[in-house]
Structures are given as C-alpha cells and as structure tokens.
N, C-alpha and C. Protein backbone atom coordinates (compact mmCIF):
# COMPACT_ATOMS: atom_id res chain seq x y z
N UNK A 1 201.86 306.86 161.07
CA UNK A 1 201.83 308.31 161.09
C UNK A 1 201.71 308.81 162.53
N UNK A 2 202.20 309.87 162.60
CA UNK A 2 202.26 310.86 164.25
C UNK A 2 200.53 310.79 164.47
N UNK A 3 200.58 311.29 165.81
CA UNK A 3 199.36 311.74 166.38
C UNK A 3 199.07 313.24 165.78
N UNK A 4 197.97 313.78 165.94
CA UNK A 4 197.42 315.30 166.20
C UNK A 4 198.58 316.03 166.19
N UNK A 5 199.20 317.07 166.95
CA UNK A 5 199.46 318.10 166.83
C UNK A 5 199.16 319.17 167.44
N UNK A 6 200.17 320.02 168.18
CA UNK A 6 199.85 321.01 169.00
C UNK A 6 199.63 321.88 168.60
N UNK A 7 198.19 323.42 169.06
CA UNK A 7 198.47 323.82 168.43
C UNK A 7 199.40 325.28 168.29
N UNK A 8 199.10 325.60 167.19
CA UNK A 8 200.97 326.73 167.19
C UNK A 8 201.75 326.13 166.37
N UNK A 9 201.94 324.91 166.58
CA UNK A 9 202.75 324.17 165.73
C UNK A 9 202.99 324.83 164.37
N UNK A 10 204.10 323.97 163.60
CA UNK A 10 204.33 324.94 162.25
C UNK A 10 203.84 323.86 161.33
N UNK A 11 202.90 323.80 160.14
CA UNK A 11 202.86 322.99 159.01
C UNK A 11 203.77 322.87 158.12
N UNK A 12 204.32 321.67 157.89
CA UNK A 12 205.38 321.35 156.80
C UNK A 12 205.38 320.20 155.87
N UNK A 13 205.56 320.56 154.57
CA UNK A 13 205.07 319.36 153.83
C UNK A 13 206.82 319.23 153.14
N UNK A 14 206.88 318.17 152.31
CA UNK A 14 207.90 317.38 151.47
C UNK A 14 207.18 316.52 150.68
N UNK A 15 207.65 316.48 148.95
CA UNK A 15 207.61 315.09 148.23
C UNK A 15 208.83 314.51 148.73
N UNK A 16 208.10 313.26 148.62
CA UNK A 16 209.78 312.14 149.05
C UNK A 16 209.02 310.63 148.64
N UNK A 17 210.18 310.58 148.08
CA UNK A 17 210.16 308.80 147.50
C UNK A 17 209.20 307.84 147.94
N UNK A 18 209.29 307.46 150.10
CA UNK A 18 208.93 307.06 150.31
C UNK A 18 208.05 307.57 151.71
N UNK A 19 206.68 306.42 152.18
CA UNK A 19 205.84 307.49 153.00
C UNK A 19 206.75 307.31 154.25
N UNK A 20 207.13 308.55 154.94
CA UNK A 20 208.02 308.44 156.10
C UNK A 20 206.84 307.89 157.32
N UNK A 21 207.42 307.66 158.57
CA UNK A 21 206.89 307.33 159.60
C UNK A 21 206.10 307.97 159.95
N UNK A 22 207.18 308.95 160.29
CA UNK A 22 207.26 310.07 161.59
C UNK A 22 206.32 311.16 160.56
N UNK A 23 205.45 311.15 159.76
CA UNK A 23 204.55 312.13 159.09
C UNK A 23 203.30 312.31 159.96
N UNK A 24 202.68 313.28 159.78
CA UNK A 24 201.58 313.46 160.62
C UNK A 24 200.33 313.34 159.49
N UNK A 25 200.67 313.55 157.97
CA UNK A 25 199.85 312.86 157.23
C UNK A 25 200.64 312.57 155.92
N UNK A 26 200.20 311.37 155.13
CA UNK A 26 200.36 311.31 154.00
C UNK A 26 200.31 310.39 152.89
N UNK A 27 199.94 311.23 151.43
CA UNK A 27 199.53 310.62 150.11
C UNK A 27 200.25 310.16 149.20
N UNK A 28 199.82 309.34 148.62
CA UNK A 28 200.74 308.86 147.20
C UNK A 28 200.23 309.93 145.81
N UNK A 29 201.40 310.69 145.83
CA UNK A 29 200.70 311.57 144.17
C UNK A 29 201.69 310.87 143.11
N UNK A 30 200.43 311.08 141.92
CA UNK A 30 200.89 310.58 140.88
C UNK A 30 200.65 311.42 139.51
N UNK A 31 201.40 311.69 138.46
CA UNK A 31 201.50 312.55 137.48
C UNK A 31 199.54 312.17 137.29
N UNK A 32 199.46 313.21 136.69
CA UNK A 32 197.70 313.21 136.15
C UNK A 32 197.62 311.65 134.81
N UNK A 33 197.22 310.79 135.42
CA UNK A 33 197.01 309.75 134.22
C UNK A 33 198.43 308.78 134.14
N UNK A 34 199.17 308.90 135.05
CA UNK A 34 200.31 308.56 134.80
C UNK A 34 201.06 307.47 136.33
N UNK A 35 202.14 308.07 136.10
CA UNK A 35 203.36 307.18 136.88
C UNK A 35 203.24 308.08 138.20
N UNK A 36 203.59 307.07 139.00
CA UNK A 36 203.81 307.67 140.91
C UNK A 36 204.65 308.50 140.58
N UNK A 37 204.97 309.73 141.34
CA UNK A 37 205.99 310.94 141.16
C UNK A 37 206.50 310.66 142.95
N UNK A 38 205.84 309.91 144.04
CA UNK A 38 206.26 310.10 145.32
C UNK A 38 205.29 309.90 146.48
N UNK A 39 205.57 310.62 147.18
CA UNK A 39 204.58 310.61 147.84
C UNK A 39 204.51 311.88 148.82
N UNK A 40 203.82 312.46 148.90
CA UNK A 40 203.16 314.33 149.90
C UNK A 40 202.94 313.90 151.35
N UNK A 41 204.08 314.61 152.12
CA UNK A 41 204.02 313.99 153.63
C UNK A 41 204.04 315.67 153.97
N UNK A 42 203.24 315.55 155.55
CA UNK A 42 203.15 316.57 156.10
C UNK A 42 203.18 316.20 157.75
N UNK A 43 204.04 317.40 158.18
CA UNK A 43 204.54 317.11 159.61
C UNK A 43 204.08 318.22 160.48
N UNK A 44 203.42 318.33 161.57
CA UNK A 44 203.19 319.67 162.72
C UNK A 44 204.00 319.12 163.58
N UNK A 45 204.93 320.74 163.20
CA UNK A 45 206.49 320.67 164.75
C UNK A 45 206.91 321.75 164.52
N UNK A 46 207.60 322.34 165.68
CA UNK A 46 207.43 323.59 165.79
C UNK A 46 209.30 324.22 165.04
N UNK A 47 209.90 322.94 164.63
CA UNK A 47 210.73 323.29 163.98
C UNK A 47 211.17 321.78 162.78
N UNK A 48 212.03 322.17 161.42
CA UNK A 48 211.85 321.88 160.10
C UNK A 48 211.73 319.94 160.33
N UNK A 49 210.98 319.15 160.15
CA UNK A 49 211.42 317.83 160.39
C UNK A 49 212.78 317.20 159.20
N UNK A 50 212.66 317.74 158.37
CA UNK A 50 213.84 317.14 157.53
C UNK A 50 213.90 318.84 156.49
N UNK A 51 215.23 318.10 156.47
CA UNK A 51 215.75 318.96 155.24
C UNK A 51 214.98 319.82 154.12
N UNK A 52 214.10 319.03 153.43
CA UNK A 52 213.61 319.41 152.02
C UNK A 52 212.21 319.74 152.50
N UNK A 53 211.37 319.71 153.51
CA UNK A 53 210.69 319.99 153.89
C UNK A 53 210.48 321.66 153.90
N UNK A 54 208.76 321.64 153.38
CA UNK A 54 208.77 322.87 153.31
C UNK A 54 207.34 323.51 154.06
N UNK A 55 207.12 324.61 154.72
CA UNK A 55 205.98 325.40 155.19
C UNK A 55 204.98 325.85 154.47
N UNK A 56 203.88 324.90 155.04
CA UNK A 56 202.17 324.89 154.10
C UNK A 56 201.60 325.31 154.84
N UNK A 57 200.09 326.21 154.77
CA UNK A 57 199.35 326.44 155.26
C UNK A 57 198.53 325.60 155.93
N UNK A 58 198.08 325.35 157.24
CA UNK A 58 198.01 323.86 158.12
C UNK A 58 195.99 324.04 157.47
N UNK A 59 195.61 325.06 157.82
CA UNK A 59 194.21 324.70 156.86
C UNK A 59 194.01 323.99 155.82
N UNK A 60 194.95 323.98 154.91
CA UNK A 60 195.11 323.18 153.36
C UNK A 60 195.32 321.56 153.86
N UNK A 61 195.46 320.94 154.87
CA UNK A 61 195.87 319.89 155.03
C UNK A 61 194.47 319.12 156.16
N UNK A 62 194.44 317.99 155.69
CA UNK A 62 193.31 317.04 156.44
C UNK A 62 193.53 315.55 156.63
N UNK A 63 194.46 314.57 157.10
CA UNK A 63 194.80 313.32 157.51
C UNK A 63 193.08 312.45 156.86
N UNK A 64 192.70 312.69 157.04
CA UNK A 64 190.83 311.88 156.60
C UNK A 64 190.69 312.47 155.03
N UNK A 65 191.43 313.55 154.40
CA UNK A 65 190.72 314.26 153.56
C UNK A 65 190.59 312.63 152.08
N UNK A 66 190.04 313.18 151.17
CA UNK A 66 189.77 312.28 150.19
C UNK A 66 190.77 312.59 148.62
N UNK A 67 190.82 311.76 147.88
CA UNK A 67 191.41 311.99 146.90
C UNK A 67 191.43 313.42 146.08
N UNK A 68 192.71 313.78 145.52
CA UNK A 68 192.10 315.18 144.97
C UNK A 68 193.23 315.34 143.69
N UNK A 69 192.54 316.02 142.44
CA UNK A 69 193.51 316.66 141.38
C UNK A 69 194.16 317.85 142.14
N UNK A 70 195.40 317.91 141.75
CA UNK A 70 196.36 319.12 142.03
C UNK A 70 196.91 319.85 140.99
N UNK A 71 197.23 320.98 141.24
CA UNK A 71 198.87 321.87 140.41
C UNK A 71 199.18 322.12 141.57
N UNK A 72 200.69 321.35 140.71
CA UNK A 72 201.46 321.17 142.12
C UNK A 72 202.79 321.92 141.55
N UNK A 73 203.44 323.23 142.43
CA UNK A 73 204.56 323.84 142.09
C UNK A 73 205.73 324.01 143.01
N UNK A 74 206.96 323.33 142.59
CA UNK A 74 207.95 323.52 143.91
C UNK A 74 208.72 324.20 142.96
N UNK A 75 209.28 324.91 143.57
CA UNK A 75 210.32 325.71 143.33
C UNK A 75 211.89 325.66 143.79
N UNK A 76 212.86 324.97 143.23
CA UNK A 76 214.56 325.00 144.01
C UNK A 76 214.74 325.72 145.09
N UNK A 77 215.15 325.19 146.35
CA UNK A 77 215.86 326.49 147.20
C UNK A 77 216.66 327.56 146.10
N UNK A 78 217.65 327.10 145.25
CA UNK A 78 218.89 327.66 145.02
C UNK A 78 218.33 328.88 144.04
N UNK A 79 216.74 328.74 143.61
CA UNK A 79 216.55 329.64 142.40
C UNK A 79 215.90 331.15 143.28
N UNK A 80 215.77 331.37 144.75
CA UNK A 80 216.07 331.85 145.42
C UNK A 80 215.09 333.29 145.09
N UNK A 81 213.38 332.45 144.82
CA UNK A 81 212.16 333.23 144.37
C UNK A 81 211.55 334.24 145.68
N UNK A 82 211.88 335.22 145.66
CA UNK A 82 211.46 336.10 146.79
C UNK A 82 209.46 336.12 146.49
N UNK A 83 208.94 336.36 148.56
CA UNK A 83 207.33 336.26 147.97
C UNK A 83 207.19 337.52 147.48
N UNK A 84 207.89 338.33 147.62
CA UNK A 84 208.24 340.25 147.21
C UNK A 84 207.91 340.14 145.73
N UNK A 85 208.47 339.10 145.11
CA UNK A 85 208.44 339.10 143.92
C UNK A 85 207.10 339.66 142.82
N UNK A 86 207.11 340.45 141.43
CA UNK A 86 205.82 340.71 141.35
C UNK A 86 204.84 339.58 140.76
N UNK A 87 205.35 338.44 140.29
CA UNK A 87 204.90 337.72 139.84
C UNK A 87 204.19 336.17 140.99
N UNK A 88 204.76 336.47 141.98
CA UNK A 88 203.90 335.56 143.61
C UNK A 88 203.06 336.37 143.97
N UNK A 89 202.59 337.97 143.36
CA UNK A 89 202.14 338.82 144.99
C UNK A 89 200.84 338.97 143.35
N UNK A 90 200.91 338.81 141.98
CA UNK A 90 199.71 338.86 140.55
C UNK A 90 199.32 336.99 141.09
N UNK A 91 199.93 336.16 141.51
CA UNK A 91 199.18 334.95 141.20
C UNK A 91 198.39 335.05 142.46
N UNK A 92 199.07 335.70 143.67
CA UNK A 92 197.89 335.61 144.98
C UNK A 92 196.71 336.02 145.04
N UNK A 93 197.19 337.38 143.80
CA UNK A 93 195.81 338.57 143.94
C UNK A 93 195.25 337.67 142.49
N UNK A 94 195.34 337.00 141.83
CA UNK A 94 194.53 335.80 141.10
C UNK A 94 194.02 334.92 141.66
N UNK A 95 194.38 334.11 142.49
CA UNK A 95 193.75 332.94 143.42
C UNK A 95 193.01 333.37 144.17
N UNK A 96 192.81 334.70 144.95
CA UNK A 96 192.09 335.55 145.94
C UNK A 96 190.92 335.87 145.13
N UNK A 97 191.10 336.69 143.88
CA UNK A 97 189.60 337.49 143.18
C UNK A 97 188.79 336.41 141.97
N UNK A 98 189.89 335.12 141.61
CA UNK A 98 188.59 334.05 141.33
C UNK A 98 188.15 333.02 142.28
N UNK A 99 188.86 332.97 143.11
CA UNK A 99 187.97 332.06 144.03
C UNK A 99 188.00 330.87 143.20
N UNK A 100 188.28 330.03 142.63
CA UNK A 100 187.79 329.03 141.58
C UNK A 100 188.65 327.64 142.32
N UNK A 101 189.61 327.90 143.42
CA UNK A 101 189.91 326.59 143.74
C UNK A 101 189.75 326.59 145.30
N UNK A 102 189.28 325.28 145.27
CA UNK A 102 189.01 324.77 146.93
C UNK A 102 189.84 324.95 148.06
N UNK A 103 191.38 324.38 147.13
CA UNK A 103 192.42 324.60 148.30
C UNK A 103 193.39 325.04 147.46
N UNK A 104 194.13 325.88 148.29
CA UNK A 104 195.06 326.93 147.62
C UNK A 104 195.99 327.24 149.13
N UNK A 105 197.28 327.07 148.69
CA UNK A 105 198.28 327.26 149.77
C UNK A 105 199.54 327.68 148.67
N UNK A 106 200.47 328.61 149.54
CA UNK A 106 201.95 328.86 149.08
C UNK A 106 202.41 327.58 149.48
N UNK A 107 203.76 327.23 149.43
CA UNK A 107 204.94 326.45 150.17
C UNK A 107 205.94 327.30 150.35
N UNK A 108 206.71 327.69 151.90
CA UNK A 108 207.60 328.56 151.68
C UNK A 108 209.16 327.77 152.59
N UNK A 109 210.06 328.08 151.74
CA UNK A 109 211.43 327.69 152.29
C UNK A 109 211.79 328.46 153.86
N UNK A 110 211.65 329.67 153.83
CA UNK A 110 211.35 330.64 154.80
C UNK A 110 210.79 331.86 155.14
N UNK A 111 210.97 332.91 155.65
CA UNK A 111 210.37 333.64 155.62
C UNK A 111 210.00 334.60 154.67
N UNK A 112 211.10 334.49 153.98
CA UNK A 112 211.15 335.68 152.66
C UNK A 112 210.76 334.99 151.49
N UNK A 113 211.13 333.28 151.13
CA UNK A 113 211.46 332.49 149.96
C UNK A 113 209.99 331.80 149.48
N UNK A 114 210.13 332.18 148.34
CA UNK A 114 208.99 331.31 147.94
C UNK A 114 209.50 329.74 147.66
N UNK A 115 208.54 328.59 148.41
CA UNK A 115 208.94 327.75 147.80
C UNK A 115 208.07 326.61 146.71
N UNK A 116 207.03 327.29 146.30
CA UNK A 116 205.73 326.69 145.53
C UNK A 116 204.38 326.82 145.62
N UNK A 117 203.75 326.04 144.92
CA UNK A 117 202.32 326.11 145.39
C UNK A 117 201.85 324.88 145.30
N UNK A 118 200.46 324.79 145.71
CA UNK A 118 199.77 323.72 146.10
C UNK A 118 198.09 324.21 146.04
N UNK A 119 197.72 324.02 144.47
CA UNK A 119 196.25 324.37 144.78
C UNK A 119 195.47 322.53 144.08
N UNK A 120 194.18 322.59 145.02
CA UNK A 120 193.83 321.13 144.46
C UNK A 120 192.36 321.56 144.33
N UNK A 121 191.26 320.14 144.16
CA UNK A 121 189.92 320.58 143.53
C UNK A 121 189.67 318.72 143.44
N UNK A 122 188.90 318.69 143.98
CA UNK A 122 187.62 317.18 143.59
C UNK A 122 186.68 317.40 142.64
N UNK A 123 186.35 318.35 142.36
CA UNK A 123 185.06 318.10 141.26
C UNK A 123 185.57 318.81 139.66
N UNK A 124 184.97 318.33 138.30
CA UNK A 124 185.38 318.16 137.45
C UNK A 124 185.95 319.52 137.43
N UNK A 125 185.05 321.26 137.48
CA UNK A 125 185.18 321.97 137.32
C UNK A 125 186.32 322.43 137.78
N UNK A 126 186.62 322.21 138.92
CA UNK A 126 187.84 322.81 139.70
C UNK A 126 189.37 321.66 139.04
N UNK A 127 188.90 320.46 138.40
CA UNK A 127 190.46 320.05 137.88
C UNK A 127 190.31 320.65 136.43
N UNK A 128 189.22 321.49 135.72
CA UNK A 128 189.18 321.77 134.85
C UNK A 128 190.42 323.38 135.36
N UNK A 129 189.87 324.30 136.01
CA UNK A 129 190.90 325.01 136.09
C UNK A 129 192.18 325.28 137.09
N UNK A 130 192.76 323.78 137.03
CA UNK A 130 194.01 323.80 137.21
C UNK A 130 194.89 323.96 136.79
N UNK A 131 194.61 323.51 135.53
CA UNK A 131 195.44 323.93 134.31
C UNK A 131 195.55 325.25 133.84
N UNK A 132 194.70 326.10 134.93
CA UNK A 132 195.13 327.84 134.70
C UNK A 132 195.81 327.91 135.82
N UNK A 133 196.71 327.10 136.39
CA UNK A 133 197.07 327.75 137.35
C UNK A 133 197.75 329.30 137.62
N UNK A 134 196.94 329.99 138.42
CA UNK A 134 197.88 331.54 138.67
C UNK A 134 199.27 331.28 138.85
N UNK A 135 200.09 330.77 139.58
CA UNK A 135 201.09 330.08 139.47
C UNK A 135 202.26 330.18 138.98
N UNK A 136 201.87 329.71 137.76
CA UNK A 136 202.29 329.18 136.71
C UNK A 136 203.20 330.25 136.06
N UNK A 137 203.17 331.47 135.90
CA UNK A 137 204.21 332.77 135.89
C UNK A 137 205.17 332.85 136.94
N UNK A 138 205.09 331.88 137.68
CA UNK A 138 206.44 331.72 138.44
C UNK A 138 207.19 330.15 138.21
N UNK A 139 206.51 329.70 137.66
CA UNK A 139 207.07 327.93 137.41
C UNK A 139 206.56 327.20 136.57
N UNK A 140 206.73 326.08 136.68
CA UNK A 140 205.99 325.34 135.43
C UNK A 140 205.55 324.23 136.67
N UNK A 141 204.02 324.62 136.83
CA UNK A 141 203.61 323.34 137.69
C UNK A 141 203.06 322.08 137.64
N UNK A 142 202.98 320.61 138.52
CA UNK A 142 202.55 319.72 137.37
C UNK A 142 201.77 319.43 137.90
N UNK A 143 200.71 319.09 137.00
CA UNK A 143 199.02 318.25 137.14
C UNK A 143 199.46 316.83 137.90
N UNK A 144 198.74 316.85 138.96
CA UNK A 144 199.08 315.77 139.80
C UNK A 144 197.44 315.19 140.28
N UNK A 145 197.47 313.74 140.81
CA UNK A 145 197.04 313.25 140.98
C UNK A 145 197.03 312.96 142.82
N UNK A 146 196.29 312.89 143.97
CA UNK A 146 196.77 313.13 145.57
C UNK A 146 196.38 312.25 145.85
N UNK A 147 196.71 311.26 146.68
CA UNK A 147 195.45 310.26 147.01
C UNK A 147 195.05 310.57 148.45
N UNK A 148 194.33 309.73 149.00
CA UNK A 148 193.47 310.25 150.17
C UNK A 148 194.50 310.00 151.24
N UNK A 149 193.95 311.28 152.30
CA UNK A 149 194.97 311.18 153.96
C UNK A 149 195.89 312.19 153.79
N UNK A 150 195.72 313.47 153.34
CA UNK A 150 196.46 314.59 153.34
C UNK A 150 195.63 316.10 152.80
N UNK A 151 194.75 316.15 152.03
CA UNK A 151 194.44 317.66 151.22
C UNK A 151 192.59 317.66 152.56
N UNK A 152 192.56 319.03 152.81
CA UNK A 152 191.26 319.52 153.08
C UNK A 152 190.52 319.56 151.95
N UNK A 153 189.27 319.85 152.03
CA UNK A 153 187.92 319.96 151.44
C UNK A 153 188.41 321.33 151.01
N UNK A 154 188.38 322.43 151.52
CA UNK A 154 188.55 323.11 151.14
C UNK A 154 189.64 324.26 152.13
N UNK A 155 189.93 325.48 151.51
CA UNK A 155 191.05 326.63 152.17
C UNK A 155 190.23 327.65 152.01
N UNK A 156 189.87 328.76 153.68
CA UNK A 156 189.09 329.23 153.41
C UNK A 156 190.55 330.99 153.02
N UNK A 157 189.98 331.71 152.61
CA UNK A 157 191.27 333.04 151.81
C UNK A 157 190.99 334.02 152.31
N UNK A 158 191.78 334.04 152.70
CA UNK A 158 191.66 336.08 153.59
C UNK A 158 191.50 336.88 152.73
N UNK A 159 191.00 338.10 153.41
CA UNK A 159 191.17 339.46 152.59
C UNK A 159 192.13 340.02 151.68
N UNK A 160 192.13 340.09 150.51
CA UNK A 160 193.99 340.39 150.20
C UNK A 160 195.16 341.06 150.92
N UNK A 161 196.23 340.30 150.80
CA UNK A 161 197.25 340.74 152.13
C UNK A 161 198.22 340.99 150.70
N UNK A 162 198.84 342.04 150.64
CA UNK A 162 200.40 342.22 149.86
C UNK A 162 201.32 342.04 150.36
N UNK A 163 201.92 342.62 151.60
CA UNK A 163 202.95 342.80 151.56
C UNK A 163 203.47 341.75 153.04
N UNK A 164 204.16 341.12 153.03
CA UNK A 164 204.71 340.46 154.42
C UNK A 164 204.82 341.33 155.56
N UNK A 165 205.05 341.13 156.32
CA UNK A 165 204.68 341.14 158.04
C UNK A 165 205.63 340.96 158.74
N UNK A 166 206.95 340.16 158.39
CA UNK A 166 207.37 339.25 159.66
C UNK A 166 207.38 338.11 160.07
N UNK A 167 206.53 337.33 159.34
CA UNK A 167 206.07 335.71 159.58
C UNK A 167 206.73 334.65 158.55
N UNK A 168 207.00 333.94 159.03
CA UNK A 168 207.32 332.66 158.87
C UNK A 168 206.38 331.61 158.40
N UNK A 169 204.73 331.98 158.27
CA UNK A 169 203.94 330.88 157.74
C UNK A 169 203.70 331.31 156.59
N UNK A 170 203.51 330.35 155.59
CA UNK A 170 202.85 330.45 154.35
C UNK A 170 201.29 331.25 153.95
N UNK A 171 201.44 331.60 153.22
CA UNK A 171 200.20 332.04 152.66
C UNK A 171 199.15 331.09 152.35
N UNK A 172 197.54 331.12 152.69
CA UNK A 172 197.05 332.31 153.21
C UNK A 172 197.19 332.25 154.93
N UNK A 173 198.08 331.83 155.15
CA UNK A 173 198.31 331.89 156.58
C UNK A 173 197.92 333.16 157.61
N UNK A 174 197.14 333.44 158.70
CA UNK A 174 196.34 334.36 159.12
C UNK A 174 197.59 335.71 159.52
N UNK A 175 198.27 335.45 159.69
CA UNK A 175 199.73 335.96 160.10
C UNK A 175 200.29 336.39 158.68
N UNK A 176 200.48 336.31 157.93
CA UNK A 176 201.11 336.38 156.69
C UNK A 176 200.32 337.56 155.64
C-alpha cells in the first residue's frame, strides 16, 4: 500500500476483485455471513486513480481502522442519480437527525452525481440499524462485512447542509 498522503488530496474509494498496490488503504468485504464480494481500496490523489473509482469522505477512512459491519450502496454511473435529488438530500437529513451510525459517507462520481453510500458500525447496536439504512430509497444496499485497514472509528456530521456549493467532495465533506 502507498504512504500517507498530502493534505488537500482527494479521497477515493473502488470495490475491485483484487487488493491493488498502489492503494493507500485496503479491506476484504464480504456479503454479511457469506462469500467475498471483493475487496474496498482507497487512494489520496489529487486526481481519479482508476476508472471506477469513486470520491469518499477522507474522515470515513483509517488504514489501522478495525473490522466493521456495513450498508454498502453503489450506484451505476449510467443511472445518472443527481445529489439534487429528493430522495439523497431525505436520507442525509436521516443520517444527520439520528445520529445512529458511526461512519456515514456519500460516494460521489462527481460533482453533481451521486455515486452511493457507505455507512458502517462495530457494535451490535449500530449493525442492528443498518438494515435501516436511510439510503436505501435510493438503492438497494448490501449488508457487508469490512475487514480491518480501511473504515474510521467513527465520522464526525456537520450541521445540515442541503444544497451543493460547487465542490467536488463527498458528503459530509466540510466543503460540500
């Protein structure tokens, strides 16, 4: 895996088959109870490292962090989910006023595109409500399993933000 990371840098994550090199961190996830689905790589560079790679909130991410349950939601480039949308801007203002998960990040294709989510939880309670994910009115997300060397302890959540800005980072990104 890469070194550290400058900072400014942009956070970018990808599932992919296998763990790449050139990652700056990454886990083996596996369906909840089940079969490997891949593996969650994340890169700081100030532009896209590969293709399918997508923009995470760099707080949500920890190289040391420890194993963690997820809902995990990607979304197609091609299905072409605006964050405008009203159903990204009801799950934010859900993840914001329960507070109920540790780490909570968008994934975005670019500036305008939604490209998923990524909320996780270590203790029983918090994989208990994953399975609510807010989310989930935009996709069908799947209960995943993270292993250690990629998720923070926790994401701390701004004040509610509606409407975009101009920025290019994911939500809750301080800019965003």
């Amino acid at each position: 895996m890469a070194e550290g990371g400058e900072a400014g840098e942009t956070a970018w994550a990808a599932l992919v088959d296998a763990p790449p090199t050139d990652a700056w961190a990454v886990a083996p996830v596996s369906a909840t109870g089940g079969s490997q689905l891949g593996f969650l790589a994340a890169w700081l560079s100030p532009r896209r490292p590969r293709a399918e790679a997508m923009r995470i909130y760099r707080a949500a991410l920890d190289p040391g962090g420890a194993p963690a349950s997820a809902s995990l939601l990607l979304v197609p480039k091609e299905r072409r989910v605006l964050f405008d949308d009203p159903a990204v801007q009801q799950a934010r203002r859900i993840a914001i006023g329960e507070d109920r998960f540790p780490v909570v990040t968008t994934l975005s294709h670019d500036a305008s595109l939604f490209a998923g989510s990524l909320l996780a939880g270590r203790d029983e309670e918090a994989r208990m409500w994953l399975r609510d994910d807010p989310f989930s009115v935009v996709g069908e997300p799947r209960l995943v399993e993270v292993g250690a060397g990629l998720l923070a302890t926790a994401t701390a959540l701004p004040q509610p933000v509606i409407e975009r800005f101009g920025s290019a980072q994911p939500w809750p990104g301080s800019r965003f």
